[in-house]
C-alpha atoms as a PDB file:
ATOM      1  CA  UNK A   1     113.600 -16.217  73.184  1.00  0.00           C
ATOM      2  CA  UNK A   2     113.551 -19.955  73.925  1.00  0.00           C
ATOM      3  CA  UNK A   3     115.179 -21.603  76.547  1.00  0.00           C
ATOM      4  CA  UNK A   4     118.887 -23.275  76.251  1.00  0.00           C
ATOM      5  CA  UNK A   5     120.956 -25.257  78.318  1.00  0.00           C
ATOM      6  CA  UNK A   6     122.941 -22.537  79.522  1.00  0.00           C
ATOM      7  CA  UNK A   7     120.032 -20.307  80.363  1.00  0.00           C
ATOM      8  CA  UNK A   8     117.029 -19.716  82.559  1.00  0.00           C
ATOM      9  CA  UNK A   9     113.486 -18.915  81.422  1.00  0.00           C
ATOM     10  CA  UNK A  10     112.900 -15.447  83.338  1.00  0.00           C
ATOM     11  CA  UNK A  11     110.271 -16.646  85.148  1.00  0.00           C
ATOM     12  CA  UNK A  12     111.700 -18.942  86.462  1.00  0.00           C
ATOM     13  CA  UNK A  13     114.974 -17.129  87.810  1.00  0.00           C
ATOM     14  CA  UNK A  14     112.599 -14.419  89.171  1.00  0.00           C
ATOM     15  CA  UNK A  15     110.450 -17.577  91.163  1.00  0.00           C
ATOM     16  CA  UNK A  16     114.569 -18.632  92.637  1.00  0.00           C
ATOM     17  CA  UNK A  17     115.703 -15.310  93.403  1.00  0.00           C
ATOM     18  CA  UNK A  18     114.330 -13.583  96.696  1.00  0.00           C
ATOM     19  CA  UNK A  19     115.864 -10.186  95.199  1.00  0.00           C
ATOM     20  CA  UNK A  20     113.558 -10.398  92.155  1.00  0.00           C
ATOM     21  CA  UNK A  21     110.932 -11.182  94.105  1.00  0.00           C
ATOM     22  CA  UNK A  22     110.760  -8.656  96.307  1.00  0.00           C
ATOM     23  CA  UNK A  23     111.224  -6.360  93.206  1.00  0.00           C
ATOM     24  CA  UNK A  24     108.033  -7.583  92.080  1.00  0.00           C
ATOM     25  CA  UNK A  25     106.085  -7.443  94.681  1.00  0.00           C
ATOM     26  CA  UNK A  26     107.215  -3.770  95.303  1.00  0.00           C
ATOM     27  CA  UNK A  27     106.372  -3.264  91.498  1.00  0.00           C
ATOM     28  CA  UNK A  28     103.131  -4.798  91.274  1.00  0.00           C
ATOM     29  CA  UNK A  29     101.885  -2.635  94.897  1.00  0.00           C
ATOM     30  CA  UNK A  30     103.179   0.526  92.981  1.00  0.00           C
ATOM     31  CA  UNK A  31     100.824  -0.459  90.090  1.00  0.00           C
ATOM     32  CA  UNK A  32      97.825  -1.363  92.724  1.00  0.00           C
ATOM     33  CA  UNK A  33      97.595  -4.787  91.392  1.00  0.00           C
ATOM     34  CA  UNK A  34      97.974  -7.970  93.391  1.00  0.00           C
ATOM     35  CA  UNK A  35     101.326 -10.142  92.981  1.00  0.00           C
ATOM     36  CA  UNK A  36     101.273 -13.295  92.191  1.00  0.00           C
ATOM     37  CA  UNK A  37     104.333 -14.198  93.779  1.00  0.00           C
ATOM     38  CA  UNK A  38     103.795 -13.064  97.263  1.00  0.00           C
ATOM     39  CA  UNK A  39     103.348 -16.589  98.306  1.00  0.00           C
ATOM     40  CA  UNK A  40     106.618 -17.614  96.404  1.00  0.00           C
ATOM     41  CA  UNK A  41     108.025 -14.482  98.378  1.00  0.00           C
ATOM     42  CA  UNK A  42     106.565 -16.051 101.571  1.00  0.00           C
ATOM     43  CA  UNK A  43     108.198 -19.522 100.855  1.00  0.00           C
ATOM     44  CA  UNK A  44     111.771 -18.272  99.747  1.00  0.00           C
ATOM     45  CA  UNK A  45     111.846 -16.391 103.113  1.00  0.00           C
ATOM     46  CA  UNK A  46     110.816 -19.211 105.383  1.00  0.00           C
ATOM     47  CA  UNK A  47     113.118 -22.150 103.420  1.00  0.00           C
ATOM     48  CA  UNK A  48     116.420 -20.813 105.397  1.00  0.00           C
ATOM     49  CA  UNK A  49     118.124 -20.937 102.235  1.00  0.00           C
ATOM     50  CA  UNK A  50     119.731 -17.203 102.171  1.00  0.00           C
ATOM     51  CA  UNK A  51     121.585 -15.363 103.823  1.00  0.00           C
ATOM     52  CA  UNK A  52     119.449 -12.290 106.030  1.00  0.00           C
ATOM     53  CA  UNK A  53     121.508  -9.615 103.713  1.00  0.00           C
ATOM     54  CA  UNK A  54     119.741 -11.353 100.589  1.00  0.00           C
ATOM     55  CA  UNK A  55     115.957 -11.746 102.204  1.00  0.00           C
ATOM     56  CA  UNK A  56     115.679  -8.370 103.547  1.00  0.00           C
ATOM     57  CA  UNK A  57     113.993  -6.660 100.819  1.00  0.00           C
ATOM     58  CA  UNK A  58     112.014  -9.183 100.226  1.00  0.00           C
ATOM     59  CA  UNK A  59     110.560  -9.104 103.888  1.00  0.00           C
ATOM     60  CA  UNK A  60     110.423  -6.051 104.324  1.00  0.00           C
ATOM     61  CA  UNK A  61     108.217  -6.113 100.914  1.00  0.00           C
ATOM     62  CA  UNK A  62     105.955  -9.029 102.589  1.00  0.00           C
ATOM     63  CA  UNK A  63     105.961  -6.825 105.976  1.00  0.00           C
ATOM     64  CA  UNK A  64     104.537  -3.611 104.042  1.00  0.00           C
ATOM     65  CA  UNK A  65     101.919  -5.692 102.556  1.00  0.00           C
ATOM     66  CA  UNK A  66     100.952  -7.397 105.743  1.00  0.00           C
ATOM     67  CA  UNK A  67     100.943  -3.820 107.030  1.00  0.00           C
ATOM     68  CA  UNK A  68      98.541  -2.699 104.392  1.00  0.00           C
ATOM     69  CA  UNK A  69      96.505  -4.928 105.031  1.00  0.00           C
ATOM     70  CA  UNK A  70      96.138  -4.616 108.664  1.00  0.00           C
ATOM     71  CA  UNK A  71      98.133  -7.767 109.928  1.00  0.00           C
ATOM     72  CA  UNK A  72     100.156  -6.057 112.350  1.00  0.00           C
ATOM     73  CA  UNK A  73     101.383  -9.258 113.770  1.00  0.00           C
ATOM     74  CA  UNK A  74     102.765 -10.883 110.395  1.00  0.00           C
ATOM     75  CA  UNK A  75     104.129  -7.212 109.492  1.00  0.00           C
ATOM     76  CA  UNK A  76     105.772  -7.058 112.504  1.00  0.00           C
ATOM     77  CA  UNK A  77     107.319 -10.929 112.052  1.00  0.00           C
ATOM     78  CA  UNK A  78     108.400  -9.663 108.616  1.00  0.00           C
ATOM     79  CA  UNK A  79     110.024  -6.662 109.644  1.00  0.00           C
ATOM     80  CA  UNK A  80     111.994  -7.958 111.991  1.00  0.00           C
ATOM     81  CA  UNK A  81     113.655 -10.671 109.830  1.00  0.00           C
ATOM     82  CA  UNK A  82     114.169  -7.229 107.347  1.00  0.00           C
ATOM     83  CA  UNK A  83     116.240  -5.906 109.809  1.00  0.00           C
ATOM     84  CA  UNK A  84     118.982  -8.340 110.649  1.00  0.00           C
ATOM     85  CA  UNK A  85     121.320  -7.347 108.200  1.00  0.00           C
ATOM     86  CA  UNK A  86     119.458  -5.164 106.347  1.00  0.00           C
ATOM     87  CA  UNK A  87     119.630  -2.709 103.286  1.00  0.00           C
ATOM     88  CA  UNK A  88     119.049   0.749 103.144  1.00  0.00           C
ATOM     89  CA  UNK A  89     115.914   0.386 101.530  1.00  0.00           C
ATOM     90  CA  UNK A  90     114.289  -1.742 104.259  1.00  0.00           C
ATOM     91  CA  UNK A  91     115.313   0.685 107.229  1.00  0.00           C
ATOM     92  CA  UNK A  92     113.267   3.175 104.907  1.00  0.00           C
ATOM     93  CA  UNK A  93     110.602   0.960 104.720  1.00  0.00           C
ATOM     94  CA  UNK A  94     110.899  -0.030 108.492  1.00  0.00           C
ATOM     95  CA  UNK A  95     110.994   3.594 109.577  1.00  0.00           C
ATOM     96  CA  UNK A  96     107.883   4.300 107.412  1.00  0.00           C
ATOM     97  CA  UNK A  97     106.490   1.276 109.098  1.00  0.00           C
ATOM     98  CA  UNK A  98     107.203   2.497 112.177  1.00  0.00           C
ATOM     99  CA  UNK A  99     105.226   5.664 111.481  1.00  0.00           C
ATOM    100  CA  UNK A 100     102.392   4.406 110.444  1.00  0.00           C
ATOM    101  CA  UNK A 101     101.918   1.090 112.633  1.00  0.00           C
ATOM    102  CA  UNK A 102     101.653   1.628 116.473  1.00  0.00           C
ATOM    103  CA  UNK A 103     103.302  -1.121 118.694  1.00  0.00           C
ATOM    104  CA  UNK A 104     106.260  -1.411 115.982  1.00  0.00           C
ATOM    105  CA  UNK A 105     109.849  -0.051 116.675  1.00  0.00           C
ATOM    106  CA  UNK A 106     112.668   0.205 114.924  1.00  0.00           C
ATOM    107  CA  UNK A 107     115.565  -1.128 116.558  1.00  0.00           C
ATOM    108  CA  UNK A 108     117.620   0.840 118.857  1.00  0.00           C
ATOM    109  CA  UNK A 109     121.110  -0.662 117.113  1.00  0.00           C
ATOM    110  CA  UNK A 110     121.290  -1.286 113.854  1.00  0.00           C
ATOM    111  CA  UNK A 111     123.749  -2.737 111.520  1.00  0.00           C
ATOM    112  CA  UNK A 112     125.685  -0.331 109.985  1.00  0.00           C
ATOM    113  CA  UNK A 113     124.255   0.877 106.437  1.00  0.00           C
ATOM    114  CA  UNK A 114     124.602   3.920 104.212  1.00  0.00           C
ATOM    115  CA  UNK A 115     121.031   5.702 104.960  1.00  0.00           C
ATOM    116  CA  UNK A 116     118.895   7.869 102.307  1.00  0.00           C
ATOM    117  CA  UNK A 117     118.667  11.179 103.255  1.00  0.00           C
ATOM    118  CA  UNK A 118     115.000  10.188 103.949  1.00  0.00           C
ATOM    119  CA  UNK A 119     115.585   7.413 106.068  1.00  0.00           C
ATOM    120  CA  UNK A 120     118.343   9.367 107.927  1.00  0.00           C
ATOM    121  CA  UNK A 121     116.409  12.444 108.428  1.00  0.00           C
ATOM    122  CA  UNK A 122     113.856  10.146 110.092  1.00  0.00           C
ATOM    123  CA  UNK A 123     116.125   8.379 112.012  1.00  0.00           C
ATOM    124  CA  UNK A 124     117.445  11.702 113.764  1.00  0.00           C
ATOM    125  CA  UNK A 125     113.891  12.681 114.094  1.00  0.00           C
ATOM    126  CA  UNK A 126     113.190   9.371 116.641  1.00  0.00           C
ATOM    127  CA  UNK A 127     116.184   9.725 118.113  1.00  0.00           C
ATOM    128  CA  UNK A 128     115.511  13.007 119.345  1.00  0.00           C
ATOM    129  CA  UNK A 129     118.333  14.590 117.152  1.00  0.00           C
ATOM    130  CA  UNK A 130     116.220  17.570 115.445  1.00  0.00           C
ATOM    131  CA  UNK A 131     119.134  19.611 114.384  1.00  0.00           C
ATOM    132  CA  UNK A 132     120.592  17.008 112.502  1.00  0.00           C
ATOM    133  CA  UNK A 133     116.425  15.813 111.254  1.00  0.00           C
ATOM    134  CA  UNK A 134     116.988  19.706 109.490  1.00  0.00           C
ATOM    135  CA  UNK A 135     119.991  19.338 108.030  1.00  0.00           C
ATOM    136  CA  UNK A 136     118.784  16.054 106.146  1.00  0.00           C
ATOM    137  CA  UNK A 137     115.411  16.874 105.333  1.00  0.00           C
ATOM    138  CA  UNK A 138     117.433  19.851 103.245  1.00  0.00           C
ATOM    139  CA  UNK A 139     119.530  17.053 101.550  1.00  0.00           C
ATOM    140  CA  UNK A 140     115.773  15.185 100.903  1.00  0.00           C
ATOM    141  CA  UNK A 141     114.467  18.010  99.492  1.00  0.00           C
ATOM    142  CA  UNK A 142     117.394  18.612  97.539  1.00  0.00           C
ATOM    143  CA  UNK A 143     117.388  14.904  96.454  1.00  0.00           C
ATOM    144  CA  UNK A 144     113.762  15.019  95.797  1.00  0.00           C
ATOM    145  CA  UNK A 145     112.684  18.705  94.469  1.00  0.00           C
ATOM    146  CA  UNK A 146     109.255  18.193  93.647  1.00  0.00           C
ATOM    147  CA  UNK A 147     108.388  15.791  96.329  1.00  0.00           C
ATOM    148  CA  UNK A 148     106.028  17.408  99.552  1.00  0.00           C
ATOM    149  CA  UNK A 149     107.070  14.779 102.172  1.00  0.00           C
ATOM    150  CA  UNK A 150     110.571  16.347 102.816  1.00  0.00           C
ATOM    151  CA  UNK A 151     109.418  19.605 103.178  1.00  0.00           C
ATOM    152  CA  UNK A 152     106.545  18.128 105.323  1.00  0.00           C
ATOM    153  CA  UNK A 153     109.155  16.554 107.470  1.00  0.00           C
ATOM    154  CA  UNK A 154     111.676  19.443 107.690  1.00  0.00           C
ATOM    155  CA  UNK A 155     109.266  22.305 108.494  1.00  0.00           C
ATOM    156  CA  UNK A 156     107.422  19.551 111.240  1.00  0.00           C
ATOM    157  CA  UNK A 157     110.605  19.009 113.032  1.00  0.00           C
ATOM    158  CA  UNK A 158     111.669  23.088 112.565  1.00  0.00           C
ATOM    159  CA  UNK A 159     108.564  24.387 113.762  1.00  0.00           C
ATOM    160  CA  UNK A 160     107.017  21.746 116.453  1.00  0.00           C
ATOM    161  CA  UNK A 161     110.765  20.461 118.162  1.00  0.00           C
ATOM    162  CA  UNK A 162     113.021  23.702 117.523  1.00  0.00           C
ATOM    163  CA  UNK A 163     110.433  26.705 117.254  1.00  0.00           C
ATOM    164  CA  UNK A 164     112.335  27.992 114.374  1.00  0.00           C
ATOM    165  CA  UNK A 165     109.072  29.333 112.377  1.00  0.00           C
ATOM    166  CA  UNK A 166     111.556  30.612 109.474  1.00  0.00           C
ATOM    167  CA  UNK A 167     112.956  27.914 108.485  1.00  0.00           C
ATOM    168  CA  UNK A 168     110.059  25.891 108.829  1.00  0.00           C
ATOM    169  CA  UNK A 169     108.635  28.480 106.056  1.00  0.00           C
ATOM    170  CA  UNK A 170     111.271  28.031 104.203  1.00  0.00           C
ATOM    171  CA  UNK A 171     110.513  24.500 103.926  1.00  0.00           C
ATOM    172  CA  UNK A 172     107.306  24.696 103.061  1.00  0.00           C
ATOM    173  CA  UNK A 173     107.349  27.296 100.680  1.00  0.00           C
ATOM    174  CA  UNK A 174     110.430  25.552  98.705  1.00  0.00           C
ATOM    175  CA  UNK A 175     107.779  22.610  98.277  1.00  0.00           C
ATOM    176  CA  UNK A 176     104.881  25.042  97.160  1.00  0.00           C
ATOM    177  CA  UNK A 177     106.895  25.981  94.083  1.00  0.00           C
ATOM    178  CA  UNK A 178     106.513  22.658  92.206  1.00  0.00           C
ATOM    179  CA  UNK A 179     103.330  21.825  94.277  1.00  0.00           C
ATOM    180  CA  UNK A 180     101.325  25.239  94.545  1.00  0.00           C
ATOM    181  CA  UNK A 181      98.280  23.983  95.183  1.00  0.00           C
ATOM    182  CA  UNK A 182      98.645  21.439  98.007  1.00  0.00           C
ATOM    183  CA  UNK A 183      96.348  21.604 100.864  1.00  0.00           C
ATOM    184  CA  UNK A 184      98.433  19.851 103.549  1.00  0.00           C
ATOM    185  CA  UNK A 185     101.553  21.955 102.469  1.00  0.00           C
ATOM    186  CA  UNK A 186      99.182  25.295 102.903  1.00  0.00           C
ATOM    187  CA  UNK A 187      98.159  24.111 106.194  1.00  0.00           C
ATOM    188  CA  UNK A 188     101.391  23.539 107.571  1.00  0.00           C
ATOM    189  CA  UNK A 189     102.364  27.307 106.108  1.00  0.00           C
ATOM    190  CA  UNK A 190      99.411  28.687 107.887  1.00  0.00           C
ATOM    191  CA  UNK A 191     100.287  26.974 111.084  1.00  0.00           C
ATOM    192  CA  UNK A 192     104.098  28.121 110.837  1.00  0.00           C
ATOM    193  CA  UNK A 193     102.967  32.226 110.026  1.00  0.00           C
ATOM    194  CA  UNK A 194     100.422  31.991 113.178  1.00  0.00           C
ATOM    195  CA  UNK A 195     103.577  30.683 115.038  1.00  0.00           C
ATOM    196  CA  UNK A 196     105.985  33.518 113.764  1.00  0.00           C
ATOM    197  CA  UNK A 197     102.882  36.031 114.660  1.00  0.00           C
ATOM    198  CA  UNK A 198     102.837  36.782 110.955  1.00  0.00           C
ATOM    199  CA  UNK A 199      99.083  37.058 111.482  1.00  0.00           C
ATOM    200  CA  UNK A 200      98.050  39.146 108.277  1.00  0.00           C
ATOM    201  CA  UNK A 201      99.601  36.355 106.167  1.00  0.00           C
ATOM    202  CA  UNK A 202      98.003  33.759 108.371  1.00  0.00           C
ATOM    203  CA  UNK A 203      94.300  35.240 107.989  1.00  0.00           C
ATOM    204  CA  UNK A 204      95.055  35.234 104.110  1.00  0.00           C
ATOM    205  CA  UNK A 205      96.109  31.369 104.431  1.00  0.00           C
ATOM    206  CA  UNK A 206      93.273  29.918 106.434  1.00  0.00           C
ATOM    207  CA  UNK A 207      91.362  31.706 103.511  1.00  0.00           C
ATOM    208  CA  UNK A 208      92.881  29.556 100.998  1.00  0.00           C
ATOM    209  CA  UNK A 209      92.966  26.407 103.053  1.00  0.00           C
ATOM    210  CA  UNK A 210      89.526  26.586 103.911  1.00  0.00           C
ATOM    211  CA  UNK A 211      88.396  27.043 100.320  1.00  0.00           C
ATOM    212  CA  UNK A 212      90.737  24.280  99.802  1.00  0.00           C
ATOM    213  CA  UNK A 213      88.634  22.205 102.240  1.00  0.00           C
ATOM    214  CA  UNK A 214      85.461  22.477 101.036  1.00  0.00           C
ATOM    215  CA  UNK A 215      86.494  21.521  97.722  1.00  0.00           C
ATOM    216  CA  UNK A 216      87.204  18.018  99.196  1.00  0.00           C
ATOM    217  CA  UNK A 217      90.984  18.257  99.289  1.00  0.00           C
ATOM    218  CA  UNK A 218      91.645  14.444  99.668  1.00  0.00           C
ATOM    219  CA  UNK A 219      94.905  14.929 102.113  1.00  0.00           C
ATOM    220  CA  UNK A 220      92.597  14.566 104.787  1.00  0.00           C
ATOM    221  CA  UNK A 221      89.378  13.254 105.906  1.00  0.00           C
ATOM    222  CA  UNK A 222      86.256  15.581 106.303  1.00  0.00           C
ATOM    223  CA  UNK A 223      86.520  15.159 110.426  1.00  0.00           C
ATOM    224  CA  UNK A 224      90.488  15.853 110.510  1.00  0.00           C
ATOM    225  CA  UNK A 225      90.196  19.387 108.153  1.00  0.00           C
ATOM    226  CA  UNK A 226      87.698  20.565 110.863  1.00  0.00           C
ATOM    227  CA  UNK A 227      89.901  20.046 113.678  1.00  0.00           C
ATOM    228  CA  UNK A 228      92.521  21.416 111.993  1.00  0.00           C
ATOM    229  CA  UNK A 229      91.124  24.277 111.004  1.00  0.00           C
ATOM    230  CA  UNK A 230      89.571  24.835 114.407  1.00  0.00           C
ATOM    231  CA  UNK A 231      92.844  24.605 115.735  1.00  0.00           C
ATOM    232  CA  UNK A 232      93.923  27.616 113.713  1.00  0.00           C
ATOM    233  CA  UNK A 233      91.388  29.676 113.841  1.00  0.00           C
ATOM    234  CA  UNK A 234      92.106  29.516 117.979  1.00  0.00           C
ATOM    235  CA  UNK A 235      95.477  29.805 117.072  1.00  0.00           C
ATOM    236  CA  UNK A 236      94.999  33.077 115.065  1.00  0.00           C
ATOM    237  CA  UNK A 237      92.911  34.401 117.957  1.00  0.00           C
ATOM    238  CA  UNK A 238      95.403  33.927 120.820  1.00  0.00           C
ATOM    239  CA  UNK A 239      97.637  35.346 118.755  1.00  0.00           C
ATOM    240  CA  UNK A 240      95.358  38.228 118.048  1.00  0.00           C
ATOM    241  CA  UNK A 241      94.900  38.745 122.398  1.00  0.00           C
ATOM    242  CA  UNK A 242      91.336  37.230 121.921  1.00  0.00           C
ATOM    243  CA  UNK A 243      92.400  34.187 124.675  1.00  0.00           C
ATOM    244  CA  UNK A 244      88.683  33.800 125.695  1.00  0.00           C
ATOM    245  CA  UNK A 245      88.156  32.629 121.921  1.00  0.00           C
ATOM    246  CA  UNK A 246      90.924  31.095 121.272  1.00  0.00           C
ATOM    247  CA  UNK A 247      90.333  28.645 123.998  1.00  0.00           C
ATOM    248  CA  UNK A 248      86.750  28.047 122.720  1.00  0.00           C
ATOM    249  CA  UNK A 249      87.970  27.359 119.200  1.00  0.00           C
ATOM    250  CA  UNK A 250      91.027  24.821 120.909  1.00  0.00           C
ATOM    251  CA  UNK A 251      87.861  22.985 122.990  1.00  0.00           C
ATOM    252  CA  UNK A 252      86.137  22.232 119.609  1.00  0.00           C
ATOM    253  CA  UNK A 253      88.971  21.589 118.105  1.00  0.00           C
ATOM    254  CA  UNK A 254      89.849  18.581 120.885  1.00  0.00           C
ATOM    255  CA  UNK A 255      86.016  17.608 121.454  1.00  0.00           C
ATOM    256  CA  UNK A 256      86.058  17.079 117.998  1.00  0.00           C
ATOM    257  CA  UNK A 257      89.240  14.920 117.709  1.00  0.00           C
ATOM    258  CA  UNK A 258      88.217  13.121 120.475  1.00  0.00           C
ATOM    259  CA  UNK A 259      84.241  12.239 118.870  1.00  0.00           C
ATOM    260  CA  UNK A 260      86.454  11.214 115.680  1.00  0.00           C
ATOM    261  CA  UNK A 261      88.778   8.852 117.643  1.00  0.00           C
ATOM    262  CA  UNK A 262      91.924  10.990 116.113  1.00  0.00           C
ATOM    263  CA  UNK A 263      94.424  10.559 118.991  1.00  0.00           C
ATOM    264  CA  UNK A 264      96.892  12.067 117.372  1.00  0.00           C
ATOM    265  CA  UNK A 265      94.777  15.533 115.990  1.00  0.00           C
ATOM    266  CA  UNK A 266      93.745  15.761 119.969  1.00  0.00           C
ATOM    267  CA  UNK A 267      97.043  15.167 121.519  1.00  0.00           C
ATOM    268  CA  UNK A 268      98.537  18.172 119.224  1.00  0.00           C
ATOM    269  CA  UNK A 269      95.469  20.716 119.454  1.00  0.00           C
ATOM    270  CA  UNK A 270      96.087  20.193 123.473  1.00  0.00           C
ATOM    271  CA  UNK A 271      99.602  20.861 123.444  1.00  0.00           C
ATOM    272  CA  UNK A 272      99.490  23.490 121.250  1.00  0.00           C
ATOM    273  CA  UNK A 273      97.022  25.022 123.503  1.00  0.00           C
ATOM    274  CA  UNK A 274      98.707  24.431 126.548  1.00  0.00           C
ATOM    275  CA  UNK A 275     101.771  26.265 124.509  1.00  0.00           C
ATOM    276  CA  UNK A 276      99.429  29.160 124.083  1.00  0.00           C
ATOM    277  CA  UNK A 277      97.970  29.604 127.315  1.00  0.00           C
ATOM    278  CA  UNK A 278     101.502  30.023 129.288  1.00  0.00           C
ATOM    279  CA  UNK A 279     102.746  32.505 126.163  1.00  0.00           C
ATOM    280  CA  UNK A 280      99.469  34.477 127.082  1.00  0.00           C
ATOM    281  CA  UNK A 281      99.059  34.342 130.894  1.00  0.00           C
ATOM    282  CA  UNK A 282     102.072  32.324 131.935  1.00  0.00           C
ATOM    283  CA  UNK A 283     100.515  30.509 134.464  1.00  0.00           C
ATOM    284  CA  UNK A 284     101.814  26.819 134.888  1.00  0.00           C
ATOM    285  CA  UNK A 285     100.979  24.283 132.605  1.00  0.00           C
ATOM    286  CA  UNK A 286      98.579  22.329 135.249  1.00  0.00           C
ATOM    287  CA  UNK A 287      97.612  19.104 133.247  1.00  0.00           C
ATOM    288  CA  UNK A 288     101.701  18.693 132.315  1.00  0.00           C
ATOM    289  CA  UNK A 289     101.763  14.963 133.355  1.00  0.00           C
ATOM    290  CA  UNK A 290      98.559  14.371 131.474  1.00  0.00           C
ATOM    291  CA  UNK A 291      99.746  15.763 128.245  1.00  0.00           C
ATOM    292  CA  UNK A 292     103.227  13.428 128.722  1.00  0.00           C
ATOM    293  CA  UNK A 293     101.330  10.351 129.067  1.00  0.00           C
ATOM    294  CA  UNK A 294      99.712  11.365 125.692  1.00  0.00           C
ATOM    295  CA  UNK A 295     102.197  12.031 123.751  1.00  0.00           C
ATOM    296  CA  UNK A 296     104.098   8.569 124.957  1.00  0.00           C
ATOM    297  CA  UNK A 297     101.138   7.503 123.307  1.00  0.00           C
ATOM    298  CA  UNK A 298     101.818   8.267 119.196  1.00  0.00           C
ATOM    299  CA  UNK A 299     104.822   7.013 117.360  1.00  0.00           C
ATOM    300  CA  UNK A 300     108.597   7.055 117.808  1.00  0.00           C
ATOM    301  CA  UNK A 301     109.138  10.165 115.822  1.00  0.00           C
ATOM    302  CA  UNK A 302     106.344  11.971 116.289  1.00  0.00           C
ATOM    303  CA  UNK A 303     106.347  11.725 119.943  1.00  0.00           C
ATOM    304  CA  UNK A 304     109.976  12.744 120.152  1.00  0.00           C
ATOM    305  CA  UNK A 305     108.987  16.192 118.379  1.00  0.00           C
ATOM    306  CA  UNK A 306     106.552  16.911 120.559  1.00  0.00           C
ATOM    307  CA  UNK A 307     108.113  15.830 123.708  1.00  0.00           C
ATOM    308  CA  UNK A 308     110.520  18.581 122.468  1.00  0.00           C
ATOM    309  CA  UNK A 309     107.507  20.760 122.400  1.00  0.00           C
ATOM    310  CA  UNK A 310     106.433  20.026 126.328  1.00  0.00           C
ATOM    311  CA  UNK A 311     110.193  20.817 127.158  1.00  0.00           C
ATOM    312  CA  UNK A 312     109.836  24.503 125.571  1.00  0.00           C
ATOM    313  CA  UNK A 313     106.649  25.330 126.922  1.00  0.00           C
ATOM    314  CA  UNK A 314     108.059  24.217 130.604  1.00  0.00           C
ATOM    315  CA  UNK A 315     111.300  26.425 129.517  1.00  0.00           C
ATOM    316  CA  UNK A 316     108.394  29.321 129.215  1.00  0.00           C
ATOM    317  CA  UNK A 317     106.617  29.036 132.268  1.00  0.00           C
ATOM    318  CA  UNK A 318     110.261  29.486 134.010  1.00  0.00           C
ATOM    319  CA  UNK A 319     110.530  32.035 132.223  1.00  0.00           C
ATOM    320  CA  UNK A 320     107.606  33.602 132.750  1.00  0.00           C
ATOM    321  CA  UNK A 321     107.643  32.904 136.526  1.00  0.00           C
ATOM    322  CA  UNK A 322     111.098  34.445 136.517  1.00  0.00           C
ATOM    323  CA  UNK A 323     109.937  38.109 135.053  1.00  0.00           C
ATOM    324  CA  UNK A 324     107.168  37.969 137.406  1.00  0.00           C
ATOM    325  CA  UNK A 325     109.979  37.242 140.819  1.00  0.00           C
END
């Protein structure tokens, strides 16, 4: 349609408008192709011509790309103008940031806005809230049906923070319906039934997930299935009364998270082990201060779950120490 004096060619309006902007941007990483008006993007949000309200997608847009590309120092520029007055769909994108970038947090006090249940759920989750993390992952799930990272999220925060194994199933196997053969959602089953002692069920899992493994499943790397899986299999075996194993199979586990540089795979194969040695000999949990200082180390939410996770496993050894008085 040609241009008249009463209206504006659409590129144009899009290069003039940082809320069409940031929609393309969005659209155009969604499509894995490069925009061509990230640099328009980057101009619209430095001119001090709008409002923070009407820039906040649009940096938050920039900020994820920045991200993605491994400029933590622009993403973390970006983000930050995002979140003075910002939108619901750049705290999503600032949480998710925040997962996935280390040295960025979201602020402690935001501005009042009307959350997703996804952005909520991980809200609660950093804030140390797991109850209510629950309670919204079911309203993600519900939101988004055949989607894994609810479920994911839910039976993380049910099984790690709260202990509560069945619901954390629940969770999981909800997911598995519309996604039955997902290799990350099997592993998080497997790790749930070993929790709940549901051990037959748990053999029959690491079965699949294995097989799963060495068909390449592309969820993870080659070097984070085998500490995973090493991880269960000790797991399993504590579970089973073999502790002498289990600890061997925990060791490789952590030796090999540690030769792979995967803080985060080590810091949760030696807390879970830690977990397991006081439910099998209840003896005190000697390297406590150690395994505090490493979880301080991994991101907001994640090390508020398993913070909640050191807590129990001290509640055991009192416990423990109480039935032996």
């Amino acid at each position: 349609m040609a241009a008249t004096p009463d209206t504006v060619p659409p590129a144009a309006a899009t290069s003039r408008d940082p809320w069409l902007v940031a929609a393309e941007i969005v659209a155009a990483r969604a499509a894995e192709r490069d925009s061509r008006l990230v640099k328009t993007g980057i101009r619209l949000l430095e001119s001090g011509h709008f409002p923070p309200k009407h820039i906040s997608e649009l940096a938050s847009a920039l900020a994820t790309l920045e991200h993605l590309e491994g400029k933590r120092r622009k993403a973390r520029k970006f983000m930050t103008r995002a979140l003075e007055d910002p939108t619901e769909n750049s705290v999503a994108q600032g949480l998710w940031i925040a997962r996935h970038m280390p040295g960025f947090e979201m602020p402690e006090h935001l501005p009042e806005v009307p959350l997703a249940f996804e952005a909520s759920a991980w809200e609660a989750g950093g804030t140390g809230a797991h109850d209510v993390a629950i309670a919204k992952s079911w309203e993600w799930l519900k939101d988004e049906p055949f989607a894994r990272r609810s479920a994911m999220f839910g039976s993380f925060v049910a099984s790690v923070a709260a202990a509560d194994y069945k619901t954390a199933i629940e969770f999981v196997e909800s997911a598995q319906a519309a996604n039955p053969n997902d290799a990350r959602l099997e592993a998080q089953r497997l790790y749930c039934l070993a929790c709940a002692n549901e051990l037959d069920d748990a053999e029959e899992a690491l079965g699949r997930l294995e097989k799963m493994a060495r068909a390449g499943a592309a969820d993870y790397s080659e070097e984070e299935w085998a500490v995973l899986l090493s991880a269960d299999r000790g797991l399993i075996a504590f579970r089973r009364g073999q502790h002498d194993l289990g600890r061997e199979l925990y060791q490789k586990a952590i030796v090999l998270a540690t030769n792979g540089k995967l803080a985060e795979f080590r810091t949760a194969a030696r807390v879970n082990l830690a977990r397991e040695e006081v439910l099998a000999s209840g003896l005190p949990l000697l390297n406590r201060d150690e395994l505090e200082v490493a979880v301080q180390d991994m991101p907001r939410v994640t090390r508020e779950v398993y913070a909640a996770q050191l807590q129990r496993i001290a509640a055991l050894e009192v416990s423990a120490h109480a039935r032996k008085s």
